[in-house]
N, C-alpha and C. Protein backbone atom coordinates (compact mmCIF):
# COMPACT_ATOMS: atom_id res chain seq x y z
N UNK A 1 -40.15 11.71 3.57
CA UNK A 1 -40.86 12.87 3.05
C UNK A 1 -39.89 13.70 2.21
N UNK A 2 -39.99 14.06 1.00
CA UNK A 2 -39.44 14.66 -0.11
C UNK A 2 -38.95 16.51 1.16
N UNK A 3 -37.91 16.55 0.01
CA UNK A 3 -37.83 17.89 1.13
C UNK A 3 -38.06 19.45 0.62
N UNK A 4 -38.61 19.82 1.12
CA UNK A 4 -39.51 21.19 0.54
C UNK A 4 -39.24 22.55 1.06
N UNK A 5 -38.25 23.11 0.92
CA UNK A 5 -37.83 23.96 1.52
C UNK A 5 -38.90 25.23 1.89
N UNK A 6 -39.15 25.18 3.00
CA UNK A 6 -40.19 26.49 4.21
C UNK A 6 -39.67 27.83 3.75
N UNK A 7 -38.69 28.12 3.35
CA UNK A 7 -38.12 29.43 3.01
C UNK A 7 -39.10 29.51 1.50
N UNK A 8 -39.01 28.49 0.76
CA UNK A 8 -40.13 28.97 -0.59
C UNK A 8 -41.50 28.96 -0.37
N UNK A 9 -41.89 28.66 0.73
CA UNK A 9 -43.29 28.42 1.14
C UNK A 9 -43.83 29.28 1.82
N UNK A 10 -42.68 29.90 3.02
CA UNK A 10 -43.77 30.56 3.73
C UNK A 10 -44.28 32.45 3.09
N UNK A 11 -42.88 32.61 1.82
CA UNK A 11 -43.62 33.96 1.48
C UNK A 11 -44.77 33.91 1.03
N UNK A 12 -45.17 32.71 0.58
CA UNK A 12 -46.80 32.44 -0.09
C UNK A 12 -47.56 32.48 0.84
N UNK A 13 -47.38 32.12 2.37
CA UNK A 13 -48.44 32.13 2.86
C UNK A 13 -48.40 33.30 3.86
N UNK A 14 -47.41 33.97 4.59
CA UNK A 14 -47.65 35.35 5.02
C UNK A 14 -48.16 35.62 3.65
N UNK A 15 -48.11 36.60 2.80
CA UNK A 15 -48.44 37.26 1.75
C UNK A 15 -50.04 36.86 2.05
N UNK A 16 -50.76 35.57 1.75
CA UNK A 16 -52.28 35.25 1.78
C UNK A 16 -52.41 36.05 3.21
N UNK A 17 -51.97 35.57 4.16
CA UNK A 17 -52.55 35.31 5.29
C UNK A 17 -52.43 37.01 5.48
N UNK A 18 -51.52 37.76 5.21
CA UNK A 18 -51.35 39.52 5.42
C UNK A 18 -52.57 39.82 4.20
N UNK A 19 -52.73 39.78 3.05
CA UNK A 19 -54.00 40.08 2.60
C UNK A 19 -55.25 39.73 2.75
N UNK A 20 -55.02 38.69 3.07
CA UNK A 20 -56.53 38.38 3.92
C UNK A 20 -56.99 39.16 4.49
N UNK A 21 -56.13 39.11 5.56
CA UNK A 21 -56.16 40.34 6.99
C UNK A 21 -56.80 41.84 6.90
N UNK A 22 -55.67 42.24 5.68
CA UNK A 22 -56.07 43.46 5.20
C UNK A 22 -56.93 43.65 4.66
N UNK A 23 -57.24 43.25 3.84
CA UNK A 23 -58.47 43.84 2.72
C UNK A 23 -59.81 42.98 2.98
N UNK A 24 -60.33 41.93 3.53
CA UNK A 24 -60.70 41.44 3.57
C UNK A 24 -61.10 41.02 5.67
N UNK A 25 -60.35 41.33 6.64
CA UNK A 25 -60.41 41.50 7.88
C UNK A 25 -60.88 39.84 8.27
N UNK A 26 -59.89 39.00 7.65
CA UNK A 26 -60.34 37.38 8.07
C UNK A 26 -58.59 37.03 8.12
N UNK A 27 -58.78 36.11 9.20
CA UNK A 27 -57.67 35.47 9.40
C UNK A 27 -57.82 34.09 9.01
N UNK A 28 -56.55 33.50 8.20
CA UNK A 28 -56.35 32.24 7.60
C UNK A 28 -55.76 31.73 8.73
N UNK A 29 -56.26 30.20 9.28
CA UNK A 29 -55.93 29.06 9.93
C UNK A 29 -55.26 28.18 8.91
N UNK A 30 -54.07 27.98 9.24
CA UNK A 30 -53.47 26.54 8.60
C UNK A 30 -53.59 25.02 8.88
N UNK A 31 -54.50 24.74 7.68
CA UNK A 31 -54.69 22.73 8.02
C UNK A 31 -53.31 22.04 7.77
N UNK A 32 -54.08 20.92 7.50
CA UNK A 32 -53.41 19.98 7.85
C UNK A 32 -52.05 20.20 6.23
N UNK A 33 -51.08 19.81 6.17
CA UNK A 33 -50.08 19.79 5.36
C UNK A 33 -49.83 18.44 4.19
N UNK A 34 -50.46 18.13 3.14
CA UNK A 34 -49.81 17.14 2.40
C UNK A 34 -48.84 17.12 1.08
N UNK A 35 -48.50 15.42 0.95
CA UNK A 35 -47.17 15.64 -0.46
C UNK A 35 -48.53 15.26 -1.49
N UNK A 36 -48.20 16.02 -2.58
CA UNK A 36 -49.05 15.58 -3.91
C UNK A 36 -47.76 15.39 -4.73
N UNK A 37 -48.22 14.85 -5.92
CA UNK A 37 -46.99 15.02 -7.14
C UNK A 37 -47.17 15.80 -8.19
N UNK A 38 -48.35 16.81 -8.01
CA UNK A 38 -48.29 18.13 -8.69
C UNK A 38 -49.32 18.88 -8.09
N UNK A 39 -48.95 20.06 -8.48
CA UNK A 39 -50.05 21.15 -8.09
C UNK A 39 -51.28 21.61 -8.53
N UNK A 40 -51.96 20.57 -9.36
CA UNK A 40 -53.41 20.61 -9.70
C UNK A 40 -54.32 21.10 -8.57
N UNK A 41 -55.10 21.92 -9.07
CA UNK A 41 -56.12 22.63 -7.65
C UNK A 41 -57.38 21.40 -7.40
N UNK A 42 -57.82 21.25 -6.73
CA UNK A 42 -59.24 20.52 -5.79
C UNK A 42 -60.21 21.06 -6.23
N UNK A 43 -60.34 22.45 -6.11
CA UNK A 43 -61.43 23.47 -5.63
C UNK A 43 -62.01 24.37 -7.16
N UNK A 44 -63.13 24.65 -7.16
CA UNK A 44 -64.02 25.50 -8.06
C UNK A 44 -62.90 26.40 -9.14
N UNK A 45 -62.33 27.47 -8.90
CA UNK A 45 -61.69 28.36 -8.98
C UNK A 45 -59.86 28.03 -8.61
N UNK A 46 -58.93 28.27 -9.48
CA UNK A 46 -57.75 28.21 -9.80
C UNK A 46 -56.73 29.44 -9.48
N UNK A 47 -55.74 30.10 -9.37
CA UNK A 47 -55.07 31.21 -9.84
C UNK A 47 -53.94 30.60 -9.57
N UNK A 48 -53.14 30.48 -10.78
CA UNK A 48 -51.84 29.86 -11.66
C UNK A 48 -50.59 30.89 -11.47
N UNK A 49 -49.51 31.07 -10.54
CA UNK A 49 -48.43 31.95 -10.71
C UNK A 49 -47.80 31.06 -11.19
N UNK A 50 -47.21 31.39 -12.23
CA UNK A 50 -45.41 30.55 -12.52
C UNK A 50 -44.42 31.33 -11.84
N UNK A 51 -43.43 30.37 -11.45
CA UNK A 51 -42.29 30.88 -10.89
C UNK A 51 -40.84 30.98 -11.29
N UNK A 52 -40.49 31.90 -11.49
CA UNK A 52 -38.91 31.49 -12.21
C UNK A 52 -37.77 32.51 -11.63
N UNK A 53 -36.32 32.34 -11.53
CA UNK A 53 -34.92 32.92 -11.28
C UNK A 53 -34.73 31.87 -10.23
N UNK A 54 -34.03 32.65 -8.84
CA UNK A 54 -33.64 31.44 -7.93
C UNK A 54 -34.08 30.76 -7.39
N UNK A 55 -35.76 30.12 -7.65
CA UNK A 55 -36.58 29.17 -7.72
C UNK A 55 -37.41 28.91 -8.69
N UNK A 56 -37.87 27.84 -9.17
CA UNK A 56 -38.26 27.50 -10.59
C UNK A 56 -39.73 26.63 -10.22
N UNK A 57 -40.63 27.15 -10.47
CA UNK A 57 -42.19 26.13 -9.83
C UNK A 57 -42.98 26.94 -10.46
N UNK A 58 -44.33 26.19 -9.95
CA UNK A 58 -45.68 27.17 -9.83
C UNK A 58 -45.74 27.09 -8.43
N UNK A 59 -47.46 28.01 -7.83
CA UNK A 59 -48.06 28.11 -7.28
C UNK A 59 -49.22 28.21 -7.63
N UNK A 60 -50.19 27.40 -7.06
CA UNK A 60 -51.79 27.77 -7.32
C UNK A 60 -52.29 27.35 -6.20
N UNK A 61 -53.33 28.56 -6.13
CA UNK A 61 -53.79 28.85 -5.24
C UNK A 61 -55.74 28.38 -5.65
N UNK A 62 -56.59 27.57 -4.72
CA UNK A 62 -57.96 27.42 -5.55
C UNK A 62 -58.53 27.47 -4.44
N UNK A 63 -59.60 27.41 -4.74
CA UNK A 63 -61.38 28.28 -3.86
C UNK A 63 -62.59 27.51 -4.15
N UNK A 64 -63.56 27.56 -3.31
CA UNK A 64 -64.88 27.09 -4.14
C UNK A 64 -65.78 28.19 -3.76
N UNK A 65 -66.41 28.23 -4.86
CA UNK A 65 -67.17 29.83 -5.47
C UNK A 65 -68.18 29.97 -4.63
N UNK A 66 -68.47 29.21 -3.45
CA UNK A 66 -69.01 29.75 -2.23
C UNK A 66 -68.19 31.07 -1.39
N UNK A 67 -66.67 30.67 -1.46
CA UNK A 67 -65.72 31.67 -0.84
C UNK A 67 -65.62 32.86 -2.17
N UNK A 68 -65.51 33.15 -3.38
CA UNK A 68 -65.48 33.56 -4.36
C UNK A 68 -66.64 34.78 -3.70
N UNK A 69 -67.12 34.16 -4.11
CA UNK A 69 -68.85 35.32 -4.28
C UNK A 69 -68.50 36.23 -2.83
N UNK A 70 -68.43 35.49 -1.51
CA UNK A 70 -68.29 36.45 -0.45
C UNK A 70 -66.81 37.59 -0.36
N UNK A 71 -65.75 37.07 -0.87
CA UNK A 71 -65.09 37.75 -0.99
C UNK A 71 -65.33 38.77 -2.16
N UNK A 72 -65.81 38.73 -3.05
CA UNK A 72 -66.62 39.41 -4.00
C UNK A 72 -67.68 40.34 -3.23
N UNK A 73 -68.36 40.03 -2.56
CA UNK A 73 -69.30 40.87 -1.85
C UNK A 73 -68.60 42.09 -0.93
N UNK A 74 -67.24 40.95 -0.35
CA UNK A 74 -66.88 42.22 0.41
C UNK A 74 -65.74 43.16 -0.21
N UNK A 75 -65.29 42.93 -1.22
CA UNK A 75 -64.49 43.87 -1.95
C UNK A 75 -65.43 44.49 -2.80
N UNK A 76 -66.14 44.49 -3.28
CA UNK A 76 -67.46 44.93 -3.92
C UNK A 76 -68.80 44.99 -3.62
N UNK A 77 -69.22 45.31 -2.45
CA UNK A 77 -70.28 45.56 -1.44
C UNK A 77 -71.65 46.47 -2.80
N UNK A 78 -72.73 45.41 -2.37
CA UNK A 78 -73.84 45.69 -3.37
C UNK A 78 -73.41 45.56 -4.81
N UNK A 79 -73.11 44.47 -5.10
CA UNK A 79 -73.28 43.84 -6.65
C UNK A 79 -74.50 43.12 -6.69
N UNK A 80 -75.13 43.11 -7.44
CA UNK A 80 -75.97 42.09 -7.87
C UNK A 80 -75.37 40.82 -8.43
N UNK A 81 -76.26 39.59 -8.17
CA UNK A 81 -75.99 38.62 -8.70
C UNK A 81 -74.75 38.42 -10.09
N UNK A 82 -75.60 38.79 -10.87
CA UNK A 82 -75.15 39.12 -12.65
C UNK A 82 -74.05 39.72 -12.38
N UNK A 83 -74.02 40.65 -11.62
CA UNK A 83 -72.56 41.80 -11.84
C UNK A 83 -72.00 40.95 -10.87
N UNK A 84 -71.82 39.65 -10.30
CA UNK A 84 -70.57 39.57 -9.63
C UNK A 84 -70.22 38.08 -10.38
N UNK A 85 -71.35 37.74 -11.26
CA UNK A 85 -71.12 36.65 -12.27
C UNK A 85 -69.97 37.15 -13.39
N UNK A 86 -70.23 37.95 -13.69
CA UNK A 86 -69.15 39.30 -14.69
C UNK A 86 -68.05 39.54 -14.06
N UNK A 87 -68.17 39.84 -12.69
CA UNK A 87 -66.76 40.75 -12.50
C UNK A 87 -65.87 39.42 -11.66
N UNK A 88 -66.29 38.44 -11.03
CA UNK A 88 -65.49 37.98 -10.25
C UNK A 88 -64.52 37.48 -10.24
N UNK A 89 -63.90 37.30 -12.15
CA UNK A 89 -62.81 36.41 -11.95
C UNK A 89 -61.53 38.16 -11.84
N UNK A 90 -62.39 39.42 -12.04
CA UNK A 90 -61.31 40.50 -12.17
C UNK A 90 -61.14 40.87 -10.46
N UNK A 91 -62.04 40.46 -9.82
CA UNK A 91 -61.93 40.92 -8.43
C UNK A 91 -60.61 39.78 -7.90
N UNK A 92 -61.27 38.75 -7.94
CA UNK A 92 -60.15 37.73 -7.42
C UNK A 92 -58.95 37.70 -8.37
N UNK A 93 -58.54 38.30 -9.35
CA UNK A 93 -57.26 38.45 -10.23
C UNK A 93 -56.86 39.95 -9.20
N UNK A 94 -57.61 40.72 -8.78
CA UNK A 94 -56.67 41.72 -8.07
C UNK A 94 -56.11 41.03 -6.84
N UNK A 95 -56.69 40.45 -6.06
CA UNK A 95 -56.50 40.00 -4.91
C UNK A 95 -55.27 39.28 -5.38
N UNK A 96 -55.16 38.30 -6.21
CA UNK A 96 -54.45 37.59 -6.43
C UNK A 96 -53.02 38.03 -6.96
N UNK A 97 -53.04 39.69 -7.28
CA UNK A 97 -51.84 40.12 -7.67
C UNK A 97 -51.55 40.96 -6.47
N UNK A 98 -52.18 41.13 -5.41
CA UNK A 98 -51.83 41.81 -4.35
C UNK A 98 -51.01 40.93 -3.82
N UNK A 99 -51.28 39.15 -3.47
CA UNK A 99 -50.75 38.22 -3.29
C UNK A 99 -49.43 37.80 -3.74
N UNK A 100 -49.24 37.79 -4.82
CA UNK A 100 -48.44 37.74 -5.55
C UNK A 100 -47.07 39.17 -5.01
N UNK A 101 -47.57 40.24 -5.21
CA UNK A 101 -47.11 41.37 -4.77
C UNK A 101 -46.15 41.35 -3.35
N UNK A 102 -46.53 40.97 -2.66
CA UNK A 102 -46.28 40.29 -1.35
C UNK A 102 -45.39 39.47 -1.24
N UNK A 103 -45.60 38.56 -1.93
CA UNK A 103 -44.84 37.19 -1.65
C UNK A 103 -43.74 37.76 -2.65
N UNK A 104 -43.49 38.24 -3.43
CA UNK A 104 -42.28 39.10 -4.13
C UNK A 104 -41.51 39.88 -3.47
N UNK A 105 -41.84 40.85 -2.71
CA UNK A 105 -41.33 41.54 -1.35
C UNK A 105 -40.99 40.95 -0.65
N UNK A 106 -41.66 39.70 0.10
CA UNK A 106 -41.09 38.57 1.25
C UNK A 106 -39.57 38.24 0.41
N UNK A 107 -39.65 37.90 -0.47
CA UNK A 107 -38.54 36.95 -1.09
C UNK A 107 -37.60 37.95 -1.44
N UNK A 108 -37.97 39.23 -1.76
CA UNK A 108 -36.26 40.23 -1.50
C UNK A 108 -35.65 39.87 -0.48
N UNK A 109 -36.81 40.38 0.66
CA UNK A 109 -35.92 40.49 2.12
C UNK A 109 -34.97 39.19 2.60
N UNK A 110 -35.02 37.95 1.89
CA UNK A 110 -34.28 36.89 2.10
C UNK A 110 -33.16 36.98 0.94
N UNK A 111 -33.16 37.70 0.13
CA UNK A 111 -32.09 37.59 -0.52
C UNK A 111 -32.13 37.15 -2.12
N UNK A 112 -33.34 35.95 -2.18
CA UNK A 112 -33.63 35.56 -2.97
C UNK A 112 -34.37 36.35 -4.38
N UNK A 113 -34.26 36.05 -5.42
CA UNK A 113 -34.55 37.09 -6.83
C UNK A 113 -35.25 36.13 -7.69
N UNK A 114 -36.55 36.13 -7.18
CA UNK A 114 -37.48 35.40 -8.24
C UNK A 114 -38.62 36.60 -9.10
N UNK A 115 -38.79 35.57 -10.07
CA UNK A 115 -39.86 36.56 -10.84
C UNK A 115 -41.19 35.88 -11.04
N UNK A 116 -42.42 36.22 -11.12
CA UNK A 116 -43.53 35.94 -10.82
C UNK A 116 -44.59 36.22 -12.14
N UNK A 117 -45.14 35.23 -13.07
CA UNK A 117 -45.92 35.87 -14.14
C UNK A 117 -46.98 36.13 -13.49
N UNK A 118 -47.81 36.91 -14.04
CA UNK A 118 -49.18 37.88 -13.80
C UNK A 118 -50.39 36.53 -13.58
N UNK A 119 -50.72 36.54 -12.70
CA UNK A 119 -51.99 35.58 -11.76
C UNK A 119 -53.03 35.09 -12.93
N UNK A 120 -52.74 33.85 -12.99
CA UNK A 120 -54.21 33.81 -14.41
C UNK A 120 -54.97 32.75 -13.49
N UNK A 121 -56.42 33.31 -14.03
CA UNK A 121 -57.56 32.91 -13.34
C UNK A 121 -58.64 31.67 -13.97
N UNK A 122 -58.68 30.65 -13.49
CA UNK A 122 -59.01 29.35 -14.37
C UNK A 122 -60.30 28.86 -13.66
N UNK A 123 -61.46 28.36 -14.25
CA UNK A 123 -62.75 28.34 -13.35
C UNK A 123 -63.08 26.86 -14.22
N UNK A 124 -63.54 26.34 -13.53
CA UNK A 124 -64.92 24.88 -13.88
C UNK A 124 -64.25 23.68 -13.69
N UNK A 125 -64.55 22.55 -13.88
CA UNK A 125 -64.49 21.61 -13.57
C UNK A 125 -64.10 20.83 -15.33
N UNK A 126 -64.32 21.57 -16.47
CA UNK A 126 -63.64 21.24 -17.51
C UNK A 126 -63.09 21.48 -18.55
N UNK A 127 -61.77 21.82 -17.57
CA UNK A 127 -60.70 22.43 -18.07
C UNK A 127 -59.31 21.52 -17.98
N UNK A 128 -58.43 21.61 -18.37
CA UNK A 128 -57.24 20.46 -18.27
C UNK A 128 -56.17 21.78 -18.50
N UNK A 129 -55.07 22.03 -17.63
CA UNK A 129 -53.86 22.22 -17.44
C UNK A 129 -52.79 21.67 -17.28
N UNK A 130 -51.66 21.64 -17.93
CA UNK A 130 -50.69 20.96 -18.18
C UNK A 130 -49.61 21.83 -16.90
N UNK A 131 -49.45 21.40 -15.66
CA UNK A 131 -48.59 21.73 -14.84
C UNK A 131 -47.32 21.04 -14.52
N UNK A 132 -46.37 21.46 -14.39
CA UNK A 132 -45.27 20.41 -13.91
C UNK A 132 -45.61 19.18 -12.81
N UNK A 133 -44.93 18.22 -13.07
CA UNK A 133 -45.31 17.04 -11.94
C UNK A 133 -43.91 17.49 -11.24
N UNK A 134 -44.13 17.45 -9.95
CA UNK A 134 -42.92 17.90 -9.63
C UNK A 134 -43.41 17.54 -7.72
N UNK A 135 -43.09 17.28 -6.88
CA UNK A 135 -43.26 16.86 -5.81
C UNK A 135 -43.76 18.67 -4.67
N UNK A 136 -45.06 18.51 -4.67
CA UNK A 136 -45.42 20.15 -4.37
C UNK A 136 -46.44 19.52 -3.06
N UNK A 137 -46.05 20.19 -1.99
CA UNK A 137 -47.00 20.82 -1.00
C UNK A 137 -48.06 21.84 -0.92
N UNK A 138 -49.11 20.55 -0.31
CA UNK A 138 -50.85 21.17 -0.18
C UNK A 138 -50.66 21.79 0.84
N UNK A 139 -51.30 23.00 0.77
CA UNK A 139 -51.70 23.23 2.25
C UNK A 139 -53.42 24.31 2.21
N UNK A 140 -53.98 23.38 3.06
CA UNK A 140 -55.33 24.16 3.32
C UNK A 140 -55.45 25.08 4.70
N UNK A 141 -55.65 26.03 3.73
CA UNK A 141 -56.07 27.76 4.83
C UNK A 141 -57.60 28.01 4.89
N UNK A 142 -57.66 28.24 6.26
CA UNK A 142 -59.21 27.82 6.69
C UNK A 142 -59.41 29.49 7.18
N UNK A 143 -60.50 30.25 6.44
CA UNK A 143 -60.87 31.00 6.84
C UNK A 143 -62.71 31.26 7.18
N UNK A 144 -63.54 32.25 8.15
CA UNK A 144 -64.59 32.14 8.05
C UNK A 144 -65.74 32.53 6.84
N UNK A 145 -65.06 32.94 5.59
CA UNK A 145 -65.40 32.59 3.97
C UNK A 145 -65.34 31.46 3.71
N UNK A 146 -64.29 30.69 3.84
CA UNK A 146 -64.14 29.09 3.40
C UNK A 146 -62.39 28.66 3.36
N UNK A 147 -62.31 27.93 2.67
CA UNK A 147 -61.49 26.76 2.55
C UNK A 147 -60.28 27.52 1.46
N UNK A 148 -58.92 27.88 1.06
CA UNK A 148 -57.82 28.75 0.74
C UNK A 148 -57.25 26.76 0.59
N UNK A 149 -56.82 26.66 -0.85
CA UNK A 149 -56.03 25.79 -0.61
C UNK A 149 -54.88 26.26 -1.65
N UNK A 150 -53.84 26.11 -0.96
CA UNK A 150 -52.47 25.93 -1.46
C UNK A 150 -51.52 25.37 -2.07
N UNK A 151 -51.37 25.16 -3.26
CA UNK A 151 -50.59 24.14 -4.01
C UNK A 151 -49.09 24.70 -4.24
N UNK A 152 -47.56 24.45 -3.74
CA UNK A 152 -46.77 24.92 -3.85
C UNK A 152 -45.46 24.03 -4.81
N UNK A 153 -45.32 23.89 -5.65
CA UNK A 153 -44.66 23.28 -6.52
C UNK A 153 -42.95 24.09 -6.78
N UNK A 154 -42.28 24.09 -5.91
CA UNK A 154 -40.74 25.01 -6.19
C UNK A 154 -39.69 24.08 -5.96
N UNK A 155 -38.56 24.38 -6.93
CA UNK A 155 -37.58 23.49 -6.39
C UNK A 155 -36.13 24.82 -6.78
């Protein structure tokens, strides 16, 4: 098994798993763990961090717009349909920089000095992204919204 250092991994997932919590009052379960050879997302919905200083990767993080819409509902309680067709990729871009936010703070307190570009938000099934191939760990976070999967690409 390729070796993937837990110190770049786990600020990504406290960070989810503490915003979850917070803003949202759901706790993420961690599945099962696999090797991919890049971090292409599975799921409906995308959000793309690049990573760069004393680690060099992405992260993406993807959803299926079953979990989308409810987390949408509950950060935005009484949208209509239409208005959460409009707003949802700005709701889940906040979340996603709160995330981000987090996992930046985790990685002071170790010492480490990475920098993080601004969360971009990628939707459908046809679209093509050019990501590094680079040996990155899946990991699926199971919450009672849905399915949080994790693509961690750092070296």
């Amino acid at each position: 098994m390729p070796n993937i250092n837990a110190e770049f991994v786990n600020p990504f997932l406290e960070a989810a798993s503490a915003v979850f919590k917070s803003i949202l009052n759901v706790d993420l379960r961690r599945g099962k763990l696999v090797i991919k050879d890049s971090p292409i997302p599975s799921l409906d919905l995308a959000i793309l961090i690049g990573i760069t200083g004393g680690v060099t990767g992405e992260v993406v993080y993807s959803m299926g717009f079953n979990m989308v819409y409810k987390i949408a509902n509950v950060l935005v309680p009484g949208l209509t349909e239409e208005q959460i067709q409009q707003e949802y990729k700005d709701i889940i871009g906040e979340m996603a920089n709160m995330i981000t936010g987090n996992a930046m703070n985790l990685f002071a307190t170790t010492g480490k000095r990475i920098n993080m570009t601004t969360p971009t938000v990628v939707v459908g099934k046809d679209f093509t992204i050019t990501l590094i191939k680079q040996t990155t760990l899946g990991i699926n976070l199971y919450s009672p919204m849905g399915q949080l999967e994790m693509n961690v690409a750092l070296k």
